[in-house]
C-alpha atoms as a PDB file:
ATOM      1  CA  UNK A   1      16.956   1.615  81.565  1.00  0.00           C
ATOM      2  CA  UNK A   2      18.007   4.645  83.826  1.00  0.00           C
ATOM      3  CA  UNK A   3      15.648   6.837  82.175  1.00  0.00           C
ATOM      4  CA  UNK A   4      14.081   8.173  78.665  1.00  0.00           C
ATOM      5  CA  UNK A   5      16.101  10.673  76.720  1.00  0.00           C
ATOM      6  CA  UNK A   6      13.907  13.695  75.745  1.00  0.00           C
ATOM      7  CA  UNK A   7      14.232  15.367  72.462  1.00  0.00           C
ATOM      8  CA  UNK A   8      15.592  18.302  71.571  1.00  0.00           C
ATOM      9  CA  UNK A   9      13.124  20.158  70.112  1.00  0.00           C
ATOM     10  CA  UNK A  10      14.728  20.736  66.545  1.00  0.00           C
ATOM     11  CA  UNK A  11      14.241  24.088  64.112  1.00  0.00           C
ATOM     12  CA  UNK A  12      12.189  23.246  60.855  1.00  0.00           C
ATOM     13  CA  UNK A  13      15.383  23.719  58.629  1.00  0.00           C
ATOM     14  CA  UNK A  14      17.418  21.109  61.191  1.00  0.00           C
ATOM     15  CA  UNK A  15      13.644  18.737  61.086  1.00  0.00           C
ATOM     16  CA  UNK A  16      13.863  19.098  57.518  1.00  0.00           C
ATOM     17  CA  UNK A  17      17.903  17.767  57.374  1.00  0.00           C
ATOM     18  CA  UNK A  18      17.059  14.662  59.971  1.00  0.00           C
ATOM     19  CA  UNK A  19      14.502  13.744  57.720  1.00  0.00           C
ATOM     20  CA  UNK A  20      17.196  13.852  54.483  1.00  0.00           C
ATOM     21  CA  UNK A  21      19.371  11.231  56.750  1.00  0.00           C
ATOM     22  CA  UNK A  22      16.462   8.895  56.960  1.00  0.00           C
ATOM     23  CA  UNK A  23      15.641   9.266  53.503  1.00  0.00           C
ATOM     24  CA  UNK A  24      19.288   8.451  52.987  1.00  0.00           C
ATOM     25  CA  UNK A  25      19.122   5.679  55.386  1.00  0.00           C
ATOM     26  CA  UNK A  26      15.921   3.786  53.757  1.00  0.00           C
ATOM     27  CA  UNK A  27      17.851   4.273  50.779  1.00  0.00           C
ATOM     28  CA  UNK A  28      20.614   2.033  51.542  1.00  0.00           C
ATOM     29  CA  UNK A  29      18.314  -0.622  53.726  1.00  0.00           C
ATOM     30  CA  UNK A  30      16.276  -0.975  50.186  1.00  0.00           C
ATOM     31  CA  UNK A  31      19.303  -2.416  48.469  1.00  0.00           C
ATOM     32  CA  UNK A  32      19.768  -5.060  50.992  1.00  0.00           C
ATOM     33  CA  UNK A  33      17.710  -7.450  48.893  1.00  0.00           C
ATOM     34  CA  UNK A  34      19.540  -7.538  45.649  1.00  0.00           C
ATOM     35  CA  UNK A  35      22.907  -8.073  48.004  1.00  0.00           C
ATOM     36  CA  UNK A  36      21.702 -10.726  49.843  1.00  0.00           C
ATOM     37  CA  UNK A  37      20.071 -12.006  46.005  1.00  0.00           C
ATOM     38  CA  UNK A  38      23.702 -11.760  44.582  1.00  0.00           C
ATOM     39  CA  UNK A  39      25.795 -13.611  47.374  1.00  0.00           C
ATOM     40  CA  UNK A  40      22.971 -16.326  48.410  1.00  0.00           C
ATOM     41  CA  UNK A  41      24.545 -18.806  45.603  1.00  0.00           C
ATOM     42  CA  UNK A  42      28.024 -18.678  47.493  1.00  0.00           C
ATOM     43  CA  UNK A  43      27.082 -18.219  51.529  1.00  0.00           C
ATOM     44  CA  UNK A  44      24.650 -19.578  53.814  1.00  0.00           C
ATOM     45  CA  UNK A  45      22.220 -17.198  55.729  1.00  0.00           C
ATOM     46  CA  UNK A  46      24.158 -16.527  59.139  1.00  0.00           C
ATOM     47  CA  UNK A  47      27.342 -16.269  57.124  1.00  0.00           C
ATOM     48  CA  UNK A  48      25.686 -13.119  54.649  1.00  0.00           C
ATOM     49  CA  UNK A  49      23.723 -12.238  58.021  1.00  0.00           C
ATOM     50  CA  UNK A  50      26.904 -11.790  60.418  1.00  0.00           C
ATOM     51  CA  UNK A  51      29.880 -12.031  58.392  1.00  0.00           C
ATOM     52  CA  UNK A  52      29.366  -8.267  56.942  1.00  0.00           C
ATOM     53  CA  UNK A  53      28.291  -7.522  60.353  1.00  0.00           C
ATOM     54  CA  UNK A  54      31.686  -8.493  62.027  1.00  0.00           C
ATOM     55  CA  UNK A  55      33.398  -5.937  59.478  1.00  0.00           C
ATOM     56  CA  UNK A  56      31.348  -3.169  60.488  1.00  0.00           C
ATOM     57  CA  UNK A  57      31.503  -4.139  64.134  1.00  0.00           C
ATOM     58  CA  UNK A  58      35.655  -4.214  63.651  1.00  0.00           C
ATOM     59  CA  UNK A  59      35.164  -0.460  62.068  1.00  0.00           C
ATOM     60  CA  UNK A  60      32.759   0.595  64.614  1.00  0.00           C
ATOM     61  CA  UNK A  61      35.803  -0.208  67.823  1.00  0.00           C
ATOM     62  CA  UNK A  62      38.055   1.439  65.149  1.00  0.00           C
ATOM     63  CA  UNK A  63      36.622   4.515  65.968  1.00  0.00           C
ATOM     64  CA  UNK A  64      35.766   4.064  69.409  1.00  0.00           C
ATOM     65  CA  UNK A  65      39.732   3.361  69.742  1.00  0.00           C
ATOM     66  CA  UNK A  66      40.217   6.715  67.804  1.00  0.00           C
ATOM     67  CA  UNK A  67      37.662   8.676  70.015  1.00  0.00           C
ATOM     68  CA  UNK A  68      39.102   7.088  73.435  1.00  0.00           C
ATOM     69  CA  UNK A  69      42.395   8.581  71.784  1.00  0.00           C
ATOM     70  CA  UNK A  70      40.775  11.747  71.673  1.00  0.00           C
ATOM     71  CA  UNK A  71      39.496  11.947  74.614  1.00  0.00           C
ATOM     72  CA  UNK A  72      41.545   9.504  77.233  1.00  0.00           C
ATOM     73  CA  UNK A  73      39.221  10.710  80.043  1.00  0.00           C
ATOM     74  CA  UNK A  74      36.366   9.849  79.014  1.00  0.00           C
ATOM     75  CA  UNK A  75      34.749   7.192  81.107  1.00  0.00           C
ATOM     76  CA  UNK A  76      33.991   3.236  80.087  1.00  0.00           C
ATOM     77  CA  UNK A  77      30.808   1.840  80.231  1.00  0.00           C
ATOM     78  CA  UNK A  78      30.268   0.376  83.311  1.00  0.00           C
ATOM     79  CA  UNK A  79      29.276  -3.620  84.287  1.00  0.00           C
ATOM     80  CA  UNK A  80      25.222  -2.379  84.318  1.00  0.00           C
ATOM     81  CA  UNK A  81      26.074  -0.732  81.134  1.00  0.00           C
ATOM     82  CA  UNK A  82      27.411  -3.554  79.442  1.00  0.00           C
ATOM     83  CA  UNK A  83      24.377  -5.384  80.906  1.00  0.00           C
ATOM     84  CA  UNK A  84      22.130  -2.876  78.708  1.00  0.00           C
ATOM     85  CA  UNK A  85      23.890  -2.920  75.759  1.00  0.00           C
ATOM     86  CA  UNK A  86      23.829  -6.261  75.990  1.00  0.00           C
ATOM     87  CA  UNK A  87      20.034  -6.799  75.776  1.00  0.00           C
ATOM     88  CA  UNK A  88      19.997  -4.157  73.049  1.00  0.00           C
ATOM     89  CA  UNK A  89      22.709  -6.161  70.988  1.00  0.00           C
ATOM     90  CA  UNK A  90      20.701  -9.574  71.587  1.00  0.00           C
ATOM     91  CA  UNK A  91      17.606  -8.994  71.898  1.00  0.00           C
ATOM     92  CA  UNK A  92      17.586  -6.231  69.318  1.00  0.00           C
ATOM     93  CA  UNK A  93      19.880  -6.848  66.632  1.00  0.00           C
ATOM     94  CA  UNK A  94      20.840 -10.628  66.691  1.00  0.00           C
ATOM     95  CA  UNK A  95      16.645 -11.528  67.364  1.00  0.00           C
ATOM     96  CA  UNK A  96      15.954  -8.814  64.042  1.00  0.00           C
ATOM     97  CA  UNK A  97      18.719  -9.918  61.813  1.00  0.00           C
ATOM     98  CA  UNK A  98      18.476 -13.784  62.338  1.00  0.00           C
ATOM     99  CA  UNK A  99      14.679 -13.728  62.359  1.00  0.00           C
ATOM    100  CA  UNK A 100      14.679 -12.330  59.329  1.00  0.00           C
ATOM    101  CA  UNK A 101      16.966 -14.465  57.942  1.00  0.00           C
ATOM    102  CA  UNK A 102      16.132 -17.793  58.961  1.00  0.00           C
ATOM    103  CA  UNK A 103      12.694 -16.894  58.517  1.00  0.00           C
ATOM    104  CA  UNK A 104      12.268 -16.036  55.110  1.00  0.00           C
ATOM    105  CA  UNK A 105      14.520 -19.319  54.157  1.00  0.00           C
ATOM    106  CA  UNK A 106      11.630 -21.549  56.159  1.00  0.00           C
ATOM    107  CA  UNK A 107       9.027 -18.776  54.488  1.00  0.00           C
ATOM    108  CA  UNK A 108       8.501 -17.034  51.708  1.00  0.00           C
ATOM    109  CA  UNK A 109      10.078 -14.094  50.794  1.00  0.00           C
ATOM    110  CA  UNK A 110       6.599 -12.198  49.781  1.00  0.00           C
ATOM    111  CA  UNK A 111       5.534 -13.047  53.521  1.00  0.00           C
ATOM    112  CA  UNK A 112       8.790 -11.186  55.022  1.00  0.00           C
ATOM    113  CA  UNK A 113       7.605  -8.101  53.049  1.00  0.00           C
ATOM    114  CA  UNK A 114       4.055  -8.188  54.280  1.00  0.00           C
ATOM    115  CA  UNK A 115       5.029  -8.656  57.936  1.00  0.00           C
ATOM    116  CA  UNK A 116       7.958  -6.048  57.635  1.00  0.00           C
ATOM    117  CA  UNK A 117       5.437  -3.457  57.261  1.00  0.00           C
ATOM    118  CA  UNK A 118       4.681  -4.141  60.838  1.00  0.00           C
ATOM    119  CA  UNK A 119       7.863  -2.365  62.030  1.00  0.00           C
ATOM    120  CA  UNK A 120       6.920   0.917  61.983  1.00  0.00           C
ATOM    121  CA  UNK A 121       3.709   0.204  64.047  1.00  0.00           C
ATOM    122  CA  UNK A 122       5.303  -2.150  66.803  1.00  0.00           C
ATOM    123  CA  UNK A 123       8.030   0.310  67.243  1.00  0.00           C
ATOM    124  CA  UNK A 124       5.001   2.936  67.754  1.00  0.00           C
ATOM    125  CA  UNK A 125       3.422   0.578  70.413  1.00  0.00           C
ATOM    126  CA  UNK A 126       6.674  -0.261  72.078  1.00  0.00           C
ATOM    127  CA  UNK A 127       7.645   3.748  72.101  1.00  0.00           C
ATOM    128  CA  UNK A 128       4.502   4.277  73.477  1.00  0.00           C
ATOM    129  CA  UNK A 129       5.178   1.945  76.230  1.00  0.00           C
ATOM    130  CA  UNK A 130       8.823   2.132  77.110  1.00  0.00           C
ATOM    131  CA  UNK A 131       9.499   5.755  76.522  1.00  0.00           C
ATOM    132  CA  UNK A 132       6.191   7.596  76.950  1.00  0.00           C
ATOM    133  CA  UNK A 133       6.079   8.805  73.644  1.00  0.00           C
ATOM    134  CA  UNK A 134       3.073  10.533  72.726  1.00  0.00           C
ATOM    135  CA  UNK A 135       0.625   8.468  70.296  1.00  0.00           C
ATOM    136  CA  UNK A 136      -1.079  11.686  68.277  1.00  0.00           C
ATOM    137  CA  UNK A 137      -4.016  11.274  65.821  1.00  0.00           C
ATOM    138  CA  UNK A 138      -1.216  12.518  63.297  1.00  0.00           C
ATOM    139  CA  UNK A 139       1.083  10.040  63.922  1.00  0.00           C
ATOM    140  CA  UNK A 140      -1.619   6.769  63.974  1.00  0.00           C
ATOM    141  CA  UNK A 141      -3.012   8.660  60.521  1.00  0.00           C
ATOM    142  CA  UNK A 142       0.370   8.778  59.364  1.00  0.00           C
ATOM    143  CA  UNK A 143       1.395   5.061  60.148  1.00  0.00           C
ATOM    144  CA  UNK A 144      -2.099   3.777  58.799  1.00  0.00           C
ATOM    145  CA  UNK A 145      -1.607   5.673  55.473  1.00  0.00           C
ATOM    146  CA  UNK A 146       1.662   4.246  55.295  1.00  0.00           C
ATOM    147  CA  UNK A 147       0.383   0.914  55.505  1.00  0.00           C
ATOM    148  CA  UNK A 148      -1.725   1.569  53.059  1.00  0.00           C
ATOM    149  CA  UNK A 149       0.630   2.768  50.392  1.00  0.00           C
ATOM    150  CA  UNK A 150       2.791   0.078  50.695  1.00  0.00           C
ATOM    151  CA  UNK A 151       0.314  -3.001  50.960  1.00  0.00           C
ATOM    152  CA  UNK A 152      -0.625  -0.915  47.110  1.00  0.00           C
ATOM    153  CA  UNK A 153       3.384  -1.234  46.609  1.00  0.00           C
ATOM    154  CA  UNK A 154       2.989  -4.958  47.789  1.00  0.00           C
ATOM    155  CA  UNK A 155       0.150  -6.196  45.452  1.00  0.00           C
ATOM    156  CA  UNK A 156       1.690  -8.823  43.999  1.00  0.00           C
ATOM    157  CA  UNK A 157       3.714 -10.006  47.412  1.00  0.00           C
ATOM    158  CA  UNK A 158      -0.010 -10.002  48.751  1.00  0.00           C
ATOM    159  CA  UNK A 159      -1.214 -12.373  45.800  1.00  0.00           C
ATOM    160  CA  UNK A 160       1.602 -14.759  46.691  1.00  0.00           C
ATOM    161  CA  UNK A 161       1.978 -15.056  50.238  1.00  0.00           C
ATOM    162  CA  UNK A 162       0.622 -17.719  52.460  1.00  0.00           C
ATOM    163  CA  UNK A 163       0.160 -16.808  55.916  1.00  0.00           C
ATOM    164  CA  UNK A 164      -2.100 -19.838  56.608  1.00  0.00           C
ATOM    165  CA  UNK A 165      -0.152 -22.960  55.687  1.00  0.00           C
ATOM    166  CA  UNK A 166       1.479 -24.846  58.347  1.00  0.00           C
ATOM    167  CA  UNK A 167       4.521 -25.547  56.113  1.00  0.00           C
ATOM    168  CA  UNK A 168       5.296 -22.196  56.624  1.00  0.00           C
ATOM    169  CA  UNK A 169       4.254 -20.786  60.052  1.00  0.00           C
ATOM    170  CA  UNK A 170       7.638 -21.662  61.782  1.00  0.00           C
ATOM    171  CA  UNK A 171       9.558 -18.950  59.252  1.00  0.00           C
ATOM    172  CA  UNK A 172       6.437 -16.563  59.816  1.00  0.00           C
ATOM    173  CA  UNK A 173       7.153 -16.320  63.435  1.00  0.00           C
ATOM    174  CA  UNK A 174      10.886 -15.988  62.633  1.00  0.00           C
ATOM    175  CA  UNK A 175       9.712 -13.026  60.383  1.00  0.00           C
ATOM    176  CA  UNK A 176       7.443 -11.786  63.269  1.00  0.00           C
ATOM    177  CA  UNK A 177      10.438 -11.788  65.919  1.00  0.00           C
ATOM    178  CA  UNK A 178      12.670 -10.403  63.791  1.00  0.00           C
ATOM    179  CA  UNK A 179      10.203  -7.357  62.907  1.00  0.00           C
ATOM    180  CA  UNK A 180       9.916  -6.968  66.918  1.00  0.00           C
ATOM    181  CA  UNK A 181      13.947  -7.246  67.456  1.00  0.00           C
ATOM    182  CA  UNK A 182      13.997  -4.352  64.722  1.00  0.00           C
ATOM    183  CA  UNK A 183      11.467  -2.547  66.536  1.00  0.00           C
ATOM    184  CA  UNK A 184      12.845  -2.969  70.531  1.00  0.00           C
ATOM    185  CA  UNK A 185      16.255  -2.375  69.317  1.00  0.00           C
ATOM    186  CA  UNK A 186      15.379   1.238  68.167  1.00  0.00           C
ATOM    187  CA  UNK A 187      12.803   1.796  70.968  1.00  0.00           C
ATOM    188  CA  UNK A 188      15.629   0.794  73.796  1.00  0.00           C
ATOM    189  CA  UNK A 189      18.687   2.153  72.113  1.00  0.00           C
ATOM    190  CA  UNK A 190      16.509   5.733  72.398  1.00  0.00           C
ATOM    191  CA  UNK A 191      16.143   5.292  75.819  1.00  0.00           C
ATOM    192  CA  UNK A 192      20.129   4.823  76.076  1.00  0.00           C
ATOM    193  CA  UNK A 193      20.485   8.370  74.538  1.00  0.00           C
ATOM    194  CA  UNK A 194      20.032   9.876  77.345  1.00  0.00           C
ATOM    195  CA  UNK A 195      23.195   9.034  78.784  1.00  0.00           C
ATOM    196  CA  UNK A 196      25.294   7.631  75.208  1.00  0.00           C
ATOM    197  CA  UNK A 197      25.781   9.244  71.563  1.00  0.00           C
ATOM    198  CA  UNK A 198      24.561   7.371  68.731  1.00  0.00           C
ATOM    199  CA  UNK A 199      28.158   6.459  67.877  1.00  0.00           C
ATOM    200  CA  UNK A 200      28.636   4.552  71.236  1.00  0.00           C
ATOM    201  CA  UNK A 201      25.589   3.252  71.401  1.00  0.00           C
ATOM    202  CA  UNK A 202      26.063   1.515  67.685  1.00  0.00           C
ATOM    203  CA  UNK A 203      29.391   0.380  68.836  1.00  0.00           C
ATOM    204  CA  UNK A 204      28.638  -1.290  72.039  1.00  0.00           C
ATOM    205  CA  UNK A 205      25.874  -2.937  70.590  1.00  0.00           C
ATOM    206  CA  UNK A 206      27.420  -4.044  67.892  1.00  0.00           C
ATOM    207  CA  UNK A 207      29.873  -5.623  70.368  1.00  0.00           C
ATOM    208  CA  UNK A 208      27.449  -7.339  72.066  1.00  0.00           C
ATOM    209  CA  UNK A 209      25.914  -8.480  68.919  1.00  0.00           C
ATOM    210  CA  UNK A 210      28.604  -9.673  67.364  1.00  0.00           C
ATOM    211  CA  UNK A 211      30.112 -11.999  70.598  1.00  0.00           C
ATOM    212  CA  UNK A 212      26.609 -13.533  70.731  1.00  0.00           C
ATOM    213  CA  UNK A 213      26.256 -14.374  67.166  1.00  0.00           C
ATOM    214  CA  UNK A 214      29.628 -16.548  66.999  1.00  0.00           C
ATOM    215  CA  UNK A 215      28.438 -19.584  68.226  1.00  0.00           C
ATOM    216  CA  UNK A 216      25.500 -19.595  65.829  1.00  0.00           C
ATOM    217  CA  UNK A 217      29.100 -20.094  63.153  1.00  0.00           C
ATOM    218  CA  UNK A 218      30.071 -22.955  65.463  1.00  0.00           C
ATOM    219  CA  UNK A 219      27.260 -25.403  65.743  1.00  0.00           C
ATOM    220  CA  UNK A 220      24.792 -24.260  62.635  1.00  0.00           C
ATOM    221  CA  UNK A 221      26.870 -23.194  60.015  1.00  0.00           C
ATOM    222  CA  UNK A 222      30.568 -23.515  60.369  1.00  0.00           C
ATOM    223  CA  UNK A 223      32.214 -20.984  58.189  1.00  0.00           C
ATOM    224  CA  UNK A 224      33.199 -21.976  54.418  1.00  0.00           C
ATOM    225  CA  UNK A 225      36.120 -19.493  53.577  1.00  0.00           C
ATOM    226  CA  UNK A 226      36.992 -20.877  50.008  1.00  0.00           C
ATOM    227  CA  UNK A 227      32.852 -19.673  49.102  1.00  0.00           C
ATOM    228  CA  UNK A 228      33.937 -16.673  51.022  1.00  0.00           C
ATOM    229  CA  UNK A 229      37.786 -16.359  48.768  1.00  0.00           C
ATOM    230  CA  UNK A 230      35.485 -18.001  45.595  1.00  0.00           C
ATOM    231  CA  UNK A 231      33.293 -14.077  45.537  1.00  0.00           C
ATOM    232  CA  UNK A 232      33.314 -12.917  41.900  1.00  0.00           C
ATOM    233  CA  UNK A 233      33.501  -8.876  41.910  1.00  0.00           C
ATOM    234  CA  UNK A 234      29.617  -8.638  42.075  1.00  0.00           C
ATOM    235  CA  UNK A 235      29.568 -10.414  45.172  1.00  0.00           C
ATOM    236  CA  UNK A 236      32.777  -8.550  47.222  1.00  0.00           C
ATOM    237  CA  UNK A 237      30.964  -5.465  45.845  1.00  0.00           C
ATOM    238  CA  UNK A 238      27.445  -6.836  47.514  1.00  0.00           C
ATOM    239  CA  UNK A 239      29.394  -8.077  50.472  1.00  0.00           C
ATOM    240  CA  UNK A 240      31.193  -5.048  50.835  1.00  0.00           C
ATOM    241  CA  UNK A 241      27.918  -2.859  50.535  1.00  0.00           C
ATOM    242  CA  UNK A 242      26.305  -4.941  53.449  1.00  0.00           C
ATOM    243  CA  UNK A 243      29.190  -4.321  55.695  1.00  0.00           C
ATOM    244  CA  UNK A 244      29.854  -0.392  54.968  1.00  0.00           C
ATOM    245  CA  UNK A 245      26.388   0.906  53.943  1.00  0.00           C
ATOM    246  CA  UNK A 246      24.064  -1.268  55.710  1.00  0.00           C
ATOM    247  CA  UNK A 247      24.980  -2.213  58.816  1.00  0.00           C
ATOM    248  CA  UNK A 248      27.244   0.952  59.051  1.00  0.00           C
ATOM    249  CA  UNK A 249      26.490   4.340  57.388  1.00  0.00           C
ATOM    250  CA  UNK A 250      22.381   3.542  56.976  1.00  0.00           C
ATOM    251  CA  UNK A 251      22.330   2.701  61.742  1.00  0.00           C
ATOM    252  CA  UNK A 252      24.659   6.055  61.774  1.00  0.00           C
ATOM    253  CA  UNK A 253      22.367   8.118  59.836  1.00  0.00           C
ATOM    254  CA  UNK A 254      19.467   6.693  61.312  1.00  0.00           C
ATOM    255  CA  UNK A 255      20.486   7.174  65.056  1.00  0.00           C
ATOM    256  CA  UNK A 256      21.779  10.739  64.093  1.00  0.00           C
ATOM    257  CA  UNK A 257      18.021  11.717  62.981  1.00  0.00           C
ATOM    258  CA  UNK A 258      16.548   9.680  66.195  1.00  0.00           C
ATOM    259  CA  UNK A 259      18.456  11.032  68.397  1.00  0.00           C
ATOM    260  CA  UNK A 260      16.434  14.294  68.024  1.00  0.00           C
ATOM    261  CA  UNK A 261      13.536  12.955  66.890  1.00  0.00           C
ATOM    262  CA  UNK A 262      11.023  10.873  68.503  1.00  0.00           C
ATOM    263  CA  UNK A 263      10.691   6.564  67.339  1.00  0.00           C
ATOM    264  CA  UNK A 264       7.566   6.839  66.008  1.00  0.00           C
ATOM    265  CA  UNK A 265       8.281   9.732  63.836  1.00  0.00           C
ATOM    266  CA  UNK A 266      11.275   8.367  62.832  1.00  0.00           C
ATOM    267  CA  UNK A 267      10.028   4.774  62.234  1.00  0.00           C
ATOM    268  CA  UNK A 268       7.556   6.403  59.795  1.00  0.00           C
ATOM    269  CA  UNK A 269      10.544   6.726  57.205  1.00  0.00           C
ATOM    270  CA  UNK A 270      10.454   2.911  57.402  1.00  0.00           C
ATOM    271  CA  UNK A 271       7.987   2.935  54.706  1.00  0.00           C
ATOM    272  CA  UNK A 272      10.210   4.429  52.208  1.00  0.00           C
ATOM    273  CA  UNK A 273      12.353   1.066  51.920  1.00  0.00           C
ATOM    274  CA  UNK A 274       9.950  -0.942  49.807  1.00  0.00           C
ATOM    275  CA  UNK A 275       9.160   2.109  47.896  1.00  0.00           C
ATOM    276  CA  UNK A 276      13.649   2.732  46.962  1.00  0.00           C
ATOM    277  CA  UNK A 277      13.237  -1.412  46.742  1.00  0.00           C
ATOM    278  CA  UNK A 278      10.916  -0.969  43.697  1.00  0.00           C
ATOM    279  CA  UNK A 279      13.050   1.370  42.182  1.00  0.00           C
ATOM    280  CA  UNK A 280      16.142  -0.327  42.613  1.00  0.00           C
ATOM    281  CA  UNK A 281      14.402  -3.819  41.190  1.00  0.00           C
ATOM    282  CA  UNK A 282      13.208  -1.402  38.345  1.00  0.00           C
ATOM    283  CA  UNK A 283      16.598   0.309  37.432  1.00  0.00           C
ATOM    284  CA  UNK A 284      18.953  -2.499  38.468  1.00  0.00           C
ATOM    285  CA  UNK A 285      16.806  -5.863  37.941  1.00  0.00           C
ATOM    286  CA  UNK A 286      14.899  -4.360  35.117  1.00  0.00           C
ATOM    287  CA  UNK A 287      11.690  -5.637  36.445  1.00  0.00           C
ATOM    288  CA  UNK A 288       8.319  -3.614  35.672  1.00  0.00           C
ATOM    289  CA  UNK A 289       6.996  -1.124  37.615  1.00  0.00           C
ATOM    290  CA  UNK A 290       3.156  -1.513  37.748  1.00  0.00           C
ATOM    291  CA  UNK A 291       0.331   1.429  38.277  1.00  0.00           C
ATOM    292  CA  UNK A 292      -0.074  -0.119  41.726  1.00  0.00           C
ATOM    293  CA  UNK A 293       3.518   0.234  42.523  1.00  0.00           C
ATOM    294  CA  UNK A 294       3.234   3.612  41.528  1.00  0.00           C
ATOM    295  CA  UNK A 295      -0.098   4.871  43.585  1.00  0.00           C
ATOM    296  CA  UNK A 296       1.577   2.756  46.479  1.00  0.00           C
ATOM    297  CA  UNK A 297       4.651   5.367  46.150  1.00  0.00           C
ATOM    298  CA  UNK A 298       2.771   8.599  46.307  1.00  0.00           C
ATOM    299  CA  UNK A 299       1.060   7.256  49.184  1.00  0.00           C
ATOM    300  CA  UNK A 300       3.930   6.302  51.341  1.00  0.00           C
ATOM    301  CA  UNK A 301       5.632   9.779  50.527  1.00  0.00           C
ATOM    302  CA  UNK A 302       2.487  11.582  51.210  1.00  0.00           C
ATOM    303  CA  UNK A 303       2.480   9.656  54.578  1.00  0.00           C
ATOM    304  CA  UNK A 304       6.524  10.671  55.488  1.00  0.00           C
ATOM    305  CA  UNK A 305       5.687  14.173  53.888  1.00  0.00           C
ATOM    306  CA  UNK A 306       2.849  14.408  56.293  1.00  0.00           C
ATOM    307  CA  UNK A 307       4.676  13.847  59.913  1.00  0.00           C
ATOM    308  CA  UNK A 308       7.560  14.950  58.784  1.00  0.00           C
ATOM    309  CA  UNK A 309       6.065  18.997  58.324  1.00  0.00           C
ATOM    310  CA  UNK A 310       3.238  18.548  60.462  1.00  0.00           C
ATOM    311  CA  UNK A 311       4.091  16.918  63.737  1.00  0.00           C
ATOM    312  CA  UNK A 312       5.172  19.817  66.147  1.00  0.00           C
ATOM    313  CA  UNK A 313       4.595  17.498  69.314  1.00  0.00           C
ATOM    314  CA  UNK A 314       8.697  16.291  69.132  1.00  0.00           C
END
C-alpha cells in the first residue's frame, strides 16, 4: 500500500449526511437474510453468494466504461495496481462473502450472528494497525456499547448457539474468516483512497473478485440455470435486490461516507444491521419483537448517536 489516505476533516452538517448513507447502507445489508432465506430452496450457496455479485460487477465496468468515456485521459491502473486490488478483491471480498457462506451452512446461523458482531472491532484493530488510525476512549466506549446492545438484540441467537461442539467448529472458523475478510477489505480499500475514488476502487475489486470466484462454479458447484430460469417473482425480486442494493448501492454508499470518515467510526454503523434485521423479520416475517430486542435497539443507536456527534478526532 503506497500510503494511508487522510481524511478530510468534514463540517457537522456534511458528518451528519455521511452518517445518513451508512444508515442507508446498514439498511439494505439487514435485508440480506430474508433474500438469501427466499432463494436458498432454488440455489446453492456460491451460486446466491456470486451469481448476484457477477451482475453488479458487470454494472460496476458499465460505468467505469462510461467514466473512461468521459474522461479518455484518465490513466489505467497500473500492473502493481492490479496487484492491490487484487488482494483487496480476494482476500477481502471473496474470503468475507464465502466465509460467511459456507460457514453458516457447516454452522449455525445463530453462531454467524454472534461472531458478526466482531466486525466492527477487528476492523478497529486492523485500522489501528494498517492505517494509524487513532484508537480514542470514545471510540473503544462506543464499540463496547455497541456490543452490548446487540448481544441484548441477540438473546435468543445467544441461547441457541454452540460455539463448543466440534460438529460445528469448521463453519465457525469459516464465520471467523469471513468477519476478518469484511473487516481487511474496508481497512485496505481506505488505504487505496488515497490515490482511487470509491467508484474505482469498488470496480476493480469487484473485478478481481469476481475472476477469482469462477472456479469455485467449476469444481464445487457447477451452475444449475433451469433453478436459476425456475425463480418465482419472490425470488428474481430477492435475487435482483442482492445484485443492485447489496452488493451495489449499500458498498457505494458506504465507501462514499468512508472515504471522509475514518474505519472505525464508520464500522460503528455496523451495529445498526441486526437492529434494521429485527425490524425487517418483524414487519416482513411477522415474527415478535421481544423487550430485549427492544433495549438492544436503543443501545446500539445510542452507541452510533454517540461517535457519530462526539468524535471530533476525524
Amino acid at each position: 500500500m503506497s500510503g494511508v489516505a487522510q481524511c478530510v476533516r468534514p463540517r457537522p452538517v456534511k458528518t451528519a449526511w455521511y452518517f445518513v448513507l451508512l444508515l442507508l447502507a446498514s439498511l439494505m445489508w439487514s435485508g440480506q437474510g430474508i433474500a438469501v432465506k427466499t432463494l436458498d430452496p432454488h440455489m446453492g450457496p456460491i451460486a446466491i453468494t456470486f451469481l448476484p455479485f457477477y451482475i453488479a460487477t458487470f454494472l460496476f465496468v458499465m460505468v467505469l466504461v462510461w467514466k473512461r468515456h468521459k474522461d479518455p485521459a484518465k490513466s489505467a491502473p497500473s500492473p502493481r495496481d492490479w496487484g492491490r486490488f487484487l488482494i483487496a478483491g480476494v482476500g477481502g471480498q471473496v474470503l468475507a462473502q464465502l466465509g460467511m457462506t459456507w460457514g453458516i451452512s457447516k454452522s449455525l446461523a445463530s453462531n454467524g450472528t454472534i461472531l458478526n458482531l466482531l466486525i466492527p472491532v477487528i476492523s478497529a484493530v486492523l485500522a489501528s494497525l494498517m492505517l494509524k488510525e487513532r484508537l480514542t476512549p470514545l471510540r473503544i466506549a462506543s464499540l463496547a456499547i455497541g456490543l452490548m446492545g446487540v448481544a441484548f438484540l441477540s438473546v435468543g441467537d445467544l441461547r441457541q448457539a454452540s460455539f463448543g461442539s466440534m460438529k460445528f467448529v469448521a463453519g465457525n472458523l469459516l464465520i471467523l474468516a469471513g468477519c476478518f475478510g469484511s473487516s481487511f477489505y474496508n481497512v485496505y480499500c481506505k488505504g487505496l483512497m488515497s490515490r482511487f475514488n470509491e467508484v474505482e476502487i469498488l470496480i476493480y475489486s469487484y473485478i478481481t473478485a469476481s475472476l477469482a470466484s469462477i472456479p469455485l462454479f467449476i469444481w464445487v458447484e457447477p451452475l444449475n440455470l433451469r433453478a436459476l430460469l425456475a425463480l418465482d417473482v419472490r425470488g428474481i425480486l430477492a435475487f435482483m435486490f442482492l445484485a443492485l442494493f447489496m452488493y451495489g448501492a449499500s458498498m457505494l454508499l458506504f465507501f462514499t461516507a468512508l472515504q471522509h470518515l475514518d474505519v472505525t467510526v464508520a464500522s460503528t454503523s455496523l451495529y445498526l444491521v441486526p437492529v434494521f434485521g429485527i425490524i425487517l423479520a418483524v414487519t416482513m416475517l411477522g415474527e415478535r419483537l421481544s423487550v430485549a430486542a427492544i433495549a438492544g435497539a436503543a443501545i446500539v443507536l445510542i452507541a452510533t448517536l454517540l461517535v457519530g456527534r462526539y468524535d471530533k478526532s476525524y
